[in-house]
C-alpha atoms as a PDB file:
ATOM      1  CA  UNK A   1      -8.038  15.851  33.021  1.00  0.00           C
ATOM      2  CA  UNK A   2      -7.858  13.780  29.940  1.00  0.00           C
ATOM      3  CA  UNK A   3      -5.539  11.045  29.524  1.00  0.00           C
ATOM      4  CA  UNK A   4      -3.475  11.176  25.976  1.00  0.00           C
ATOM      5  CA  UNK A   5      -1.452   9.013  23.492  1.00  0.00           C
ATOM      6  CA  UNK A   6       1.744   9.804  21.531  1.00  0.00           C
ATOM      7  CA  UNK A   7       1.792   8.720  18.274  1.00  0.00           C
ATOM      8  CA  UNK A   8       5.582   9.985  17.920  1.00  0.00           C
ATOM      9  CA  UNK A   9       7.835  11.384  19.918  1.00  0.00           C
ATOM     10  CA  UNK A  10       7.063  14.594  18.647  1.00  0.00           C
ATOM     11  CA  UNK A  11       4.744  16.717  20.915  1.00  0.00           C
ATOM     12  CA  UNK A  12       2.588  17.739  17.909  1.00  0.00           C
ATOM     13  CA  UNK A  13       1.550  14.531  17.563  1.00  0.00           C
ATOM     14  CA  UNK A  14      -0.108  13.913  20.933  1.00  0.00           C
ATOM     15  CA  UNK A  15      -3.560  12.815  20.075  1.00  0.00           C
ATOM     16  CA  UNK A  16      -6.297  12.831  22.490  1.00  0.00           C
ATOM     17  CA  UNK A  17      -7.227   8.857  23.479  1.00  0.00           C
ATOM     18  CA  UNK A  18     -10.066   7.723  21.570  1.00  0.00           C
ATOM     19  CA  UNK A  19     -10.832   3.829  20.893  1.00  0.00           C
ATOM     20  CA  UNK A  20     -11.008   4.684  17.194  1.00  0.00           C
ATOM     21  CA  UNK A  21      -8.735   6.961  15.082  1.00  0.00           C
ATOM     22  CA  UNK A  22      -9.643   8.326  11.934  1.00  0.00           C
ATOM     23  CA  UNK A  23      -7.093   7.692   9.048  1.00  0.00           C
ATOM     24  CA  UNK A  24      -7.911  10.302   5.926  1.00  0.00           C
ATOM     25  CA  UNK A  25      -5.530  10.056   2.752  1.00  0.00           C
ATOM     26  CA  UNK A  26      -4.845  13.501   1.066  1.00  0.00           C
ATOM     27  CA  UNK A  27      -5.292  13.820  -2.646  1.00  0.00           C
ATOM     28  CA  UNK A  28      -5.500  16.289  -5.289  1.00  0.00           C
ATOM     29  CA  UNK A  29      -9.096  16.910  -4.195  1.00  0.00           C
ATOM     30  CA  UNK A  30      -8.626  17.290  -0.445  1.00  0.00           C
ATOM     31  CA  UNK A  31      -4.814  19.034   0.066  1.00  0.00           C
ATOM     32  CA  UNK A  32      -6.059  22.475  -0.177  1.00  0.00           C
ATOM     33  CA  UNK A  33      -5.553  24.120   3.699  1.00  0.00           C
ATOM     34  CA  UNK A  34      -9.585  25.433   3.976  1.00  0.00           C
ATOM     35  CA  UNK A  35     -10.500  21.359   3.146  1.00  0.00           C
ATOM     36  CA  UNK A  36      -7.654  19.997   5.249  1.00  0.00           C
ATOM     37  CA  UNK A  37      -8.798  22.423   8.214  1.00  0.00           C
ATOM     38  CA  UNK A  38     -12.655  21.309   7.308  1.00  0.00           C
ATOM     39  CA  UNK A  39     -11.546  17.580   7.907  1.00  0.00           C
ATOM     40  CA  UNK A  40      -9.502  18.114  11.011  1.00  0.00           C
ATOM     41  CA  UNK A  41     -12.365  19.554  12.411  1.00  0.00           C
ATOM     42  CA  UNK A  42     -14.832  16.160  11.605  1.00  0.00           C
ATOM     43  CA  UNK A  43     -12.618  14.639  13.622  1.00  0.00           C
ATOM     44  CA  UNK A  44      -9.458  13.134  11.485  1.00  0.00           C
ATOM     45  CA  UNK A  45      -6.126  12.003  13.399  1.00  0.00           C
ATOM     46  CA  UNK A  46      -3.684  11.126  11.198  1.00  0.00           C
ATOM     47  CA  UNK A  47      -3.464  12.267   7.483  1.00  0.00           C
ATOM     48  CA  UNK A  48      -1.991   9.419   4.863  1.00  0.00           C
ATOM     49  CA  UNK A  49      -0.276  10.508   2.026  1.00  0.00           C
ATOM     50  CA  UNK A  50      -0.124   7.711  -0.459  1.00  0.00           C
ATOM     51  CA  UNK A  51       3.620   7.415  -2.101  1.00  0.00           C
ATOM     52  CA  UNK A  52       2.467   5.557  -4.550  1.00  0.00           C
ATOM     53  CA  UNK A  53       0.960   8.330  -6.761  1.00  0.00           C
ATOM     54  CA  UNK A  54       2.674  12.165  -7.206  1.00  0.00           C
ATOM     55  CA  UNK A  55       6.071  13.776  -6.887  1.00  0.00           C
ATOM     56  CA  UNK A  56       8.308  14.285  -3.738  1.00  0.00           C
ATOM     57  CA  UNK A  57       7.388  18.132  -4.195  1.00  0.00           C
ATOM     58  CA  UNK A  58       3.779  17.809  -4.433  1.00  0.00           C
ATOM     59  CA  UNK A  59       4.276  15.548  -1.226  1.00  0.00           C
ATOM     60  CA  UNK A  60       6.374  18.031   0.755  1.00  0.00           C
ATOM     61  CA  UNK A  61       3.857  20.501  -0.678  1.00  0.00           C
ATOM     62  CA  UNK A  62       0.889  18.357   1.138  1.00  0.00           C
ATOM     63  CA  UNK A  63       3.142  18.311   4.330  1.00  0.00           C
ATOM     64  CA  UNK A  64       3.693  21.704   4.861  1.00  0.00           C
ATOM     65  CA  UNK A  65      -0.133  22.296   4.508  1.00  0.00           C
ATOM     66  CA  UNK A  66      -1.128  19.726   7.020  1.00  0.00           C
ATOM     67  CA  UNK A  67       1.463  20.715   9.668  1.00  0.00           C
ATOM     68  CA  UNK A  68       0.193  24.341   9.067  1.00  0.00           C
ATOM     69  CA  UNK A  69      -3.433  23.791   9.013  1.00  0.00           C
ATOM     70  CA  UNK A  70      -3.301  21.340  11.869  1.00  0.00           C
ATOM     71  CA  UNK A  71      -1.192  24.847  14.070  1.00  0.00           C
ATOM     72  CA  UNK A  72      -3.649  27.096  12.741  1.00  0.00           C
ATOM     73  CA  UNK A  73      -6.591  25.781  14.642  1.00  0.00           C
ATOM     74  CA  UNK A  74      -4.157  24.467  17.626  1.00  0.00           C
ATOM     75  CA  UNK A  75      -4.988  20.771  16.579  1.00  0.00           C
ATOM     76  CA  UNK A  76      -2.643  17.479  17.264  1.00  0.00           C
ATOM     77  CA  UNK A  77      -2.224  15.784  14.031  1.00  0.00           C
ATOM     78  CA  UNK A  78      -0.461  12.978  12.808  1.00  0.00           C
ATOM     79  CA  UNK A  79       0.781  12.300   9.306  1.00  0.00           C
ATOM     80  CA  UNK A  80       1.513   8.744   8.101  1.00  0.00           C
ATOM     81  CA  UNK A  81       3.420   8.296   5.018  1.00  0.00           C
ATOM     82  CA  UNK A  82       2.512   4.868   2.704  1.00  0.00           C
ATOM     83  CA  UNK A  83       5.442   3.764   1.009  1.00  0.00           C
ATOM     84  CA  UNK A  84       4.607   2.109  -2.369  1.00  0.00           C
ATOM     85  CA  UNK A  85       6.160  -1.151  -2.114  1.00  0.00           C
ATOM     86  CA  UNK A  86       6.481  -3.880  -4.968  1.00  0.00           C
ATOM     87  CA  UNK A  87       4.002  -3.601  -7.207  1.00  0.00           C
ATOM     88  CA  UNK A  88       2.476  -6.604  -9.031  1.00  0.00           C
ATOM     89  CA  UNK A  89      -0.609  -5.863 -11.219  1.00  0.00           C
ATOM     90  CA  UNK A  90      -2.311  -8.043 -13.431  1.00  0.00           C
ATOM     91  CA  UNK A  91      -2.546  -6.622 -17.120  1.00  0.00           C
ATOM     92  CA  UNK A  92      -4.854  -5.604 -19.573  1.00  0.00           C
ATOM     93  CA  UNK A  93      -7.555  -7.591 -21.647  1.00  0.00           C
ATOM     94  CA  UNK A  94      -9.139  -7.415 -24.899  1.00  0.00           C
ATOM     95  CA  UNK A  95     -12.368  -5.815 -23.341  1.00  0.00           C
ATOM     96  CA  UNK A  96     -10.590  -4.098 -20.078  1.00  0.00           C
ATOM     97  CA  UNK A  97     -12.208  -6.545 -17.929  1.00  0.00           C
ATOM     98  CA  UNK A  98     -13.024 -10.125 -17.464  1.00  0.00           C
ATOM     99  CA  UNK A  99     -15.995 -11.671 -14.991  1.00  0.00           C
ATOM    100  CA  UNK A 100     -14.538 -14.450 -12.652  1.00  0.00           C
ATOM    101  CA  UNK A 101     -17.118 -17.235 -11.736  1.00  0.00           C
ATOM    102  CA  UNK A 102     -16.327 -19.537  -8.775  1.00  0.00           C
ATOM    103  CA  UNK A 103     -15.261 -22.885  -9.680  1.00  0.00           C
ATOM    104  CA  UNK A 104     -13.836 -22.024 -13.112  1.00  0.00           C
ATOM    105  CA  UNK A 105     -10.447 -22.738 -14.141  1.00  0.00           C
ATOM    106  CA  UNK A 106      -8.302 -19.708 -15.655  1.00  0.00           C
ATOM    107  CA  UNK A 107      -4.602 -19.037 -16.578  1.00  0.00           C
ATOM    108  CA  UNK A 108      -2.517 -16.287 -15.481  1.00  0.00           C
ATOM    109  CA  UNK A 109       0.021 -16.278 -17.599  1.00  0.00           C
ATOM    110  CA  UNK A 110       3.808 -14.264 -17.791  1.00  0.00           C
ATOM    111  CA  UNK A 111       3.314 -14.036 -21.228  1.00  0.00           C
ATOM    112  CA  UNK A 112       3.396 -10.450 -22.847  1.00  0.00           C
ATOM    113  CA  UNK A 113      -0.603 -11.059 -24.435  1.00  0.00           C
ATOM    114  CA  UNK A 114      -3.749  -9.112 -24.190  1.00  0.00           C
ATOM    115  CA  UNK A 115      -6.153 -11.046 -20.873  1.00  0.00           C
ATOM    116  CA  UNK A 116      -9.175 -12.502 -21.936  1.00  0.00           C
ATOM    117  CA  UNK A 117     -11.997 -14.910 -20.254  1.00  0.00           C
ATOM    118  CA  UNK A 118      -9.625 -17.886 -18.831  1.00  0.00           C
ATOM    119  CA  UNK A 119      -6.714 -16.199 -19.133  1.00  0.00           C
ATOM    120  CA  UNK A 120      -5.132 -13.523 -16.890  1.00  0.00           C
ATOM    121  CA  UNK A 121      -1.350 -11.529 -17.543  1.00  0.00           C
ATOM    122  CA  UNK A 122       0.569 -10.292 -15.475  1.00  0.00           C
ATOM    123  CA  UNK A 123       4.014  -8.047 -16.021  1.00  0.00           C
ATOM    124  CA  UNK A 124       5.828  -9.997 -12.911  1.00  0.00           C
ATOM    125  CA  UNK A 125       7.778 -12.345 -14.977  1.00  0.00           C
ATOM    126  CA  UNK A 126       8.783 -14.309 -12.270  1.00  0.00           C
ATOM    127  CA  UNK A 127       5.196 -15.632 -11.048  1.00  0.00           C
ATOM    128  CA  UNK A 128       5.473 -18.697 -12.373  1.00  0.00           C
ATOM    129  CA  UNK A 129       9.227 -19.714  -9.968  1.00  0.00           C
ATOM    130  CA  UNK A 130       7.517 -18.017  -7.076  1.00  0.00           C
ATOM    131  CA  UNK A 131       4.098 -19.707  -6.980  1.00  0.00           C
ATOM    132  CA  UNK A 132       3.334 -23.506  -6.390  1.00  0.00           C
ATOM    133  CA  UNK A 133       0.632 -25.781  -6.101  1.00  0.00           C
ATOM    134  CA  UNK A 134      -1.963 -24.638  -3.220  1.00  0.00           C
ATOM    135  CA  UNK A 135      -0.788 -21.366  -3.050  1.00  0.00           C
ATOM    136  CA  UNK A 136      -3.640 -18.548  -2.909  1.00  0.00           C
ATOM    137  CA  UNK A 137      -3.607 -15.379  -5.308  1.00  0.00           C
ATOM    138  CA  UNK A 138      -5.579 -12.441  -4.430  1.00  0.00           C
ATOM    139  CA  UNK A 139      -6.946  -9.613  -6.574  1.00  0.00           C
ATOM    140  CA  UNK A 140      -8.366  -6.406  -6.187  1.00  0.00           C
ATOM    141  CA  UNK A 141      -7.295  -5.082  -2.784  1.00  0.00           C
ATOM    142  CA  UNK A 142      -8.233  -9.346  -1.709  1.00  0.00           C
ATOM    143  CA  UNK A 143     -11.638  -8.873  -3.705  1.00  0.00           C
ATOM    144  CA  UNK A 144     -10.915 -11.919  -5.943  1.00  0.00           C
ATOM    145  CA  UNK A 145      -9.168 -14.956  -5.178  1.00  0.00           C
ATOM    146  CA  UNK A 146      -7.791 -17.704  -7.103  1.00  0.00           C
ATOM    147  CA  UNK A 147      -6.016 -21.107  -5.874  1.00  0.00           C
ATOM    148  CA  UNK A 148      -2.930 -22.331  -7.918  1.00  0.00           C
ATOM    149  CA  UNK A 149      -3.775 -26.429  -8.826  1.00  0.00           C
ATOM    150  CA  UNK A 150      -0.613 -26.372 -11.182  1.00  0.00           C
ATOM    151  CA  UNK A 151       2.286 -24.413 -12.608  1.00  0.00           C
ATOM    152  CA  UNK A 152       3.665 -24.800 -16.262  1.00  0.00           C
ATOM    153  CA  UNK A 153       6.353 -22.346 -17.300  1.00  0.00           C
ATOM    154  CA  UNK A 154       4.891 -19.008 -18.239  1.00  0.00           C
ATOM    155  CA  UNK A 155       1.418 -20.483 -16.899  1.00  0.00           C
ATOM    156  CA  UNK A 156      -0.597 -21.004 -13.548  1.00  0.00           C
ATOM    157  CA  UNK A 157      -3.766 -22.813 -13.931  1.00  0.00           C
ATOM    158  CA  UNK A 158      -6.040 -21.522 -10.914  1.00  0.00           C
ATOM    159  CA  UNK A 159      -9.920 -22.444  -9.725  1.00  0.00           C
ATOM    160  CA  UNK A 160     -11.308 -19.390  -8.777  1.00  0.00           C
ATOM    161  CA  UNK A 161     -12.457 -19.034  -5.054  1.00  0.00           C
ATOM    162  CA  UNK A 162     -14.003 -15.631  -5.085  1.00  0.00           C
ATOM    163  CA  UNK A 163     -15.217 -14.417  -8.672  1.00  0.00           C
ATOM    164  CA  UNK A 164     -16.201 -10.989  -9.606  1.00  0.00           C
ATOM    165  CA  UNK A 165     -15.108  -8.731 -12.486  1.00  0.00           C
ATOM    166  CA  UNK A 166     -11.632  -8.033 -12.702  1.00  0.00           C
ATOM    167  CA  UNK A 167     -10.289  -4.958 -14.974  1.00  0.00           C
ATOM    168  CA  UNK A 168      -7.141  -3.933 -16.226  1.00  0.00           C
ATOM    169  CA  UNK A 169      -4.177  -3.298 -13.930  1.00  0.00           C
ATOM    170  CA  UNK A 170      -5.731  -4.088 -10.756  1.00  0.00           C
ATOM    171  CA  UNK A 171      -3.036  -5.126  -7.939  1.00  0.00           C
ATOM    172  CA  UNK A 172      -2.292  -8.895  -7.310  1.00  0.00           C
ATOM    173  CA  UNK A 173      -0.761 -10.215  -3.423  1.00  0.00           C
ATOM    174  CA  UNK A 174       0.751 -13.451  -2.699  1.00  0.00           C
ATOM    175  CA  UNK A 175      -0.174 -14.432   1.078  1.00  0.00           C
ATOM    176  CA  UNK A 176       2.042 -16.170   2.207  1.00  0.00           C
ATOM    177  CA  UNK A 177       4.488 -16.984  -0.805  1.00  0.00           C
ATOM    178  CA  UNK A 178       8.236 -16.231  -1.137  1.00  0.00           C
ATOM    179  CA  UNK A 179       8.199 -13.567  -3.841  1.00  0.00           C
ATOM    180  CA  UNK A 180      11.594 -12.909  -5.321  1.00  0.00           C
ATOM    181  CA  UNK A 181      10.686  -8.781  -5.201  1.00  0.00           C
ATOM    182  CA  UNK A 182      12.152  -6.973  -2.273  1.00  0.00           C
ATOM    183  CA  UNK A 183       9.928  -4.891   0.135  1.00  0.00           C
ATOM    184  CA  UNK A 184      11.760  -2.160   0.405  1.00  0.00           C
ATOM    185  CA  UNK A 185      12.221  -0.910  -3.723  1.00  0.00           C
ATOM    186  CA  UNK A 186      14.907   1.745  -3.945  1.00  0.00           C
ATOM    187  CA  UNK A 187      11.893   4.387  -4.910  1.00  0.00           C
ATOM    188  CA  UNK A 188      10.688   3.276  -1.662  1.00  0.00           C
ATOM    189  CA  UNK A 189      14.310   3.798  -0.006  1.00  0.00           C
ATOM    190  CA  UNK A 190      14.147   6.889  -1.462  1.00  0.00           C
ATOM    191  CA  UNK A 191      10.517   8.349  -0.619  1.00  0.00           C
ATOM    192  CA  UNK A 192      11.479   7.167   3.322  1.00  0.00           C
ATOM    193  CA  UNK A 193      14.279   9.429   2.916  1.00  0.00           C
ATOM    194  CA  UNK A 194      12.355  12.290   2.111  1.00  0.00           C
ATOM    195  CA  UNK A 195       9.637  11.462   4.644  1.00  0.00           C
ATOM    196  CA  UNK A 196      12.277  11.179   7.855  1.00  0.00           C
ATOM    197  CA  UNK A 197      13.399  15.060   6.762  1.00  0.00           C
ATOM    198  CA  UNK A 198      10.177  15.798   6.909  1.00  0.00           C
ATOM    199  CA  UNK A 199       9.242  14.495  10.216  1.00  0.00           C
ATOM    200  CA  UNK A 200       6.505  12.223   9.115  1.00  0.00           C
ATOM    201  CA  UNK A 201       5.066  10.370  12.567  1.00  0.00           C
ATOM    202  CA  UNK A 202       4.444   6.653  11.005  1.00  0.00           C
ATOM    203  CA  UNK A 203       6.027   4.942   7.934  1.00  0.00           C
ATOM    204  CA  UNK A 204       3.969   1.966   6.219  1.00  0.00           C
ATOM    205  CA  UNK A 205       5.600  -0.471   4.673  1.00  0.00           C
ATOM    206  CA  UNK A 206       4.033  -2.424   2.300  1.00  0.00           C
ATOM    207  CA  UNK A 207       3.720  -6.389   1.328  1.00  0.00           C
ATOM    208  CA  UNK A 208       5.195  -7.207   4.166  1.00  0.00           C
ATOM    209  CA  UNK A 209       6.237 -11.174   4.845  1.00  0.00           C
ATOM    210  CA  UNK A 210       9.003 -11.572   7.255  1.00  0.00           C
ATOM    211  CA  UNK A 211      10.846 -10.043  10.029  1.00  0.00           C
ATOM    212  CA  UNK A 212      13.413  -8.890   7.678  1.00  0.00           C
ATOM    213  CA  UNK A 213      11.203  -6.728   5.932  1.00  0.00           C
ATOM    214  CA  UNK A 214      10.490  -4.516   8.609  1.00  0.00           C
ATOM    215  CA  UNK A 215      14.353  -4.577  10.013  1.00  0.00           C
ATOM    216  CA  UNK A 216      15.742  -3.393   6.290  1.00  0.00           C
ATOM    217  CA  UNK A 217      13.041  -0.334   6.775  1.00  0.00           C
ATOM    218  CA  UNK A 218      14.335   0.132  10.757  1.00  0.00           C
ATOM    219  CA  UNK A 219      17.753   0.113   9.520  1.00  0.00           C
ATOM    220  CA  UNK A 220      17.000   3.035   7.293  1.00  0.00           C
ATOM    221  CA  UNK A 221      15.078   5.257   9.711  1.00  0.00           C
ATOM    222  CA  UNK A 222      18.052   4.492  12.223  1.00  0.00           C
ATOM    223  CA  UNK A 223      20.358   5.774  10.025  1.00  0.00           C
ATOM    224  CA  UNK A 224      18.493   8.964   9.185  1.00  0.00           C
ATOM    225  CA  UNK A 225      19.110   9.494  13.190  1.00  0.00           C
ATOM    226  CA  UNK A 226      15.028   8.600  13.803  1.00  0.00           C
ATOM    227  CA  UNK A 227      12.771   6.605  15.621  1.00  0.00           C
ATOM    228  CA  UNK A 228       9.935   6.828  13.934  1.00  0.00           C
ATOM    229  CA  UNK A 229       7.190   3.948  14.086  1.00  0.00           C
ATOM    230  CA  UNK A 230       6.623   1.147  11.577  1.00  0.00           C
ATOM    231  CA  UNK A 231       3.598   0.028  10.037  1.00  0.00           C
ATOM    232  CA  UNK A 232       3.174  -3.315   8.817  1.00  0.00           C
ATOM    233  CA  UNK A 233       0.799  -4.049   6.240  1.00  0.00           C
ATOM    234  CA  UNK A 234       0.389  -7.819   6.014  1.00  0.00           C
END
């Protein structure tokens, strides 16, 4: 007999043990049932839906269709549910992208102006009291890094670490620095709400940097009368 794992404490969610899981986030492309049913079969676990993009129907739309898909062909799936989290983006340039090279020196800048070479935006206006000397700011889902060498009001002059082209909007972390944003948004409070009444197995809480982070979202599924599992993304 084979040994198994519970994801949740849902039986539905009982996944056969395997050293590696497969993780597939539903889109637009992939949420009709034939697909989902194709992918279940290829071997996915757990389906991700991605609360940063679409509406709370489309989402309990996707739901439905995984949870009946998954019945259909009498296979144990698990859906995790991403919650957006803070947001900070860098923002647009002259050209739509820049090219970062290693070693040089560039701005990024609180100031509502279109980016250029040397100098990067960004629509969190309070970068500049968050960041200080040392501190490390990554780029592109951690593609591109920069290193703060000094702050200056609505300016941080940075050396770049890792270079590489850098377009409009990408997303910008903070390892390890105090950012004044919360967690847990209220459109996050609210798209954990929807996901407890739908029974999602995991929620994932993003930009996470202390304890309290995680307790805040715990607090929430508690109250919602749940016990569904956290993940940290760090």
């Amino acid at each position: 007999m084979r040994s198994a794992m519970t994801l949740a404490s849902s039986p539905s969610t009982t996944l056969k043990l395997r050293r590696t899981r497969i993780v597939a986030t539903v889109g637009p492309a992939s949420r009709e049932p034939a697909t989902l049913q194709e992918l279940i079969r290829a071997g996915v676990n757990v389906f991700r839906l991605n609360f940063s993009h679409g509406t709370h129907e489309e989402h309990r739309q996707t739901y439905q269709r995984i949870r009946a898909a998954a019945s259909e062909i009498h296979e144990p799936i698990a859906i995790l549910v991403d919650l957006c989290g803070p947001k900070i983006r860098v923002g647009r340039f002259e050209d739509g992208r820049i090219t970062l090279t290693p070693g040089e020196r560039v701005i990024v800048t609180t100031r509502d102006v279109l980016g250029r070479p040397g100098l990067i935006p960004t629509q969190y206006s309070r970068l500049t009291s968050d960041l200080r000397p040392g501190d490390r700011i990554l780029m592109d889902d951690g593609l591109l890094e920069l290193r703060v060498d000094s702050v200056v009001e609505t300016d941080a002059v940075c050396v770049v670490v890792t270079g590489g082209i850098l377009r409009d909007r990408k997303g910008m972390n903070l390892p390890g620095v105090a950012v004044s944003v919360p967690s847990l948004t209220e459109k996050d409070r609210e798209d954990a709400r929807l996901a407890l009444e739908l029974g999602a197995d995991w929620l994932a809480l993003s930009f996470v940097r202390r304890r309290a982070d995680v307790e805040e979202l715990r607090t929430l599924i508690a109250e919602a009368g749940r016990n569904t599992p956290v993940v940290a993304k760090i």
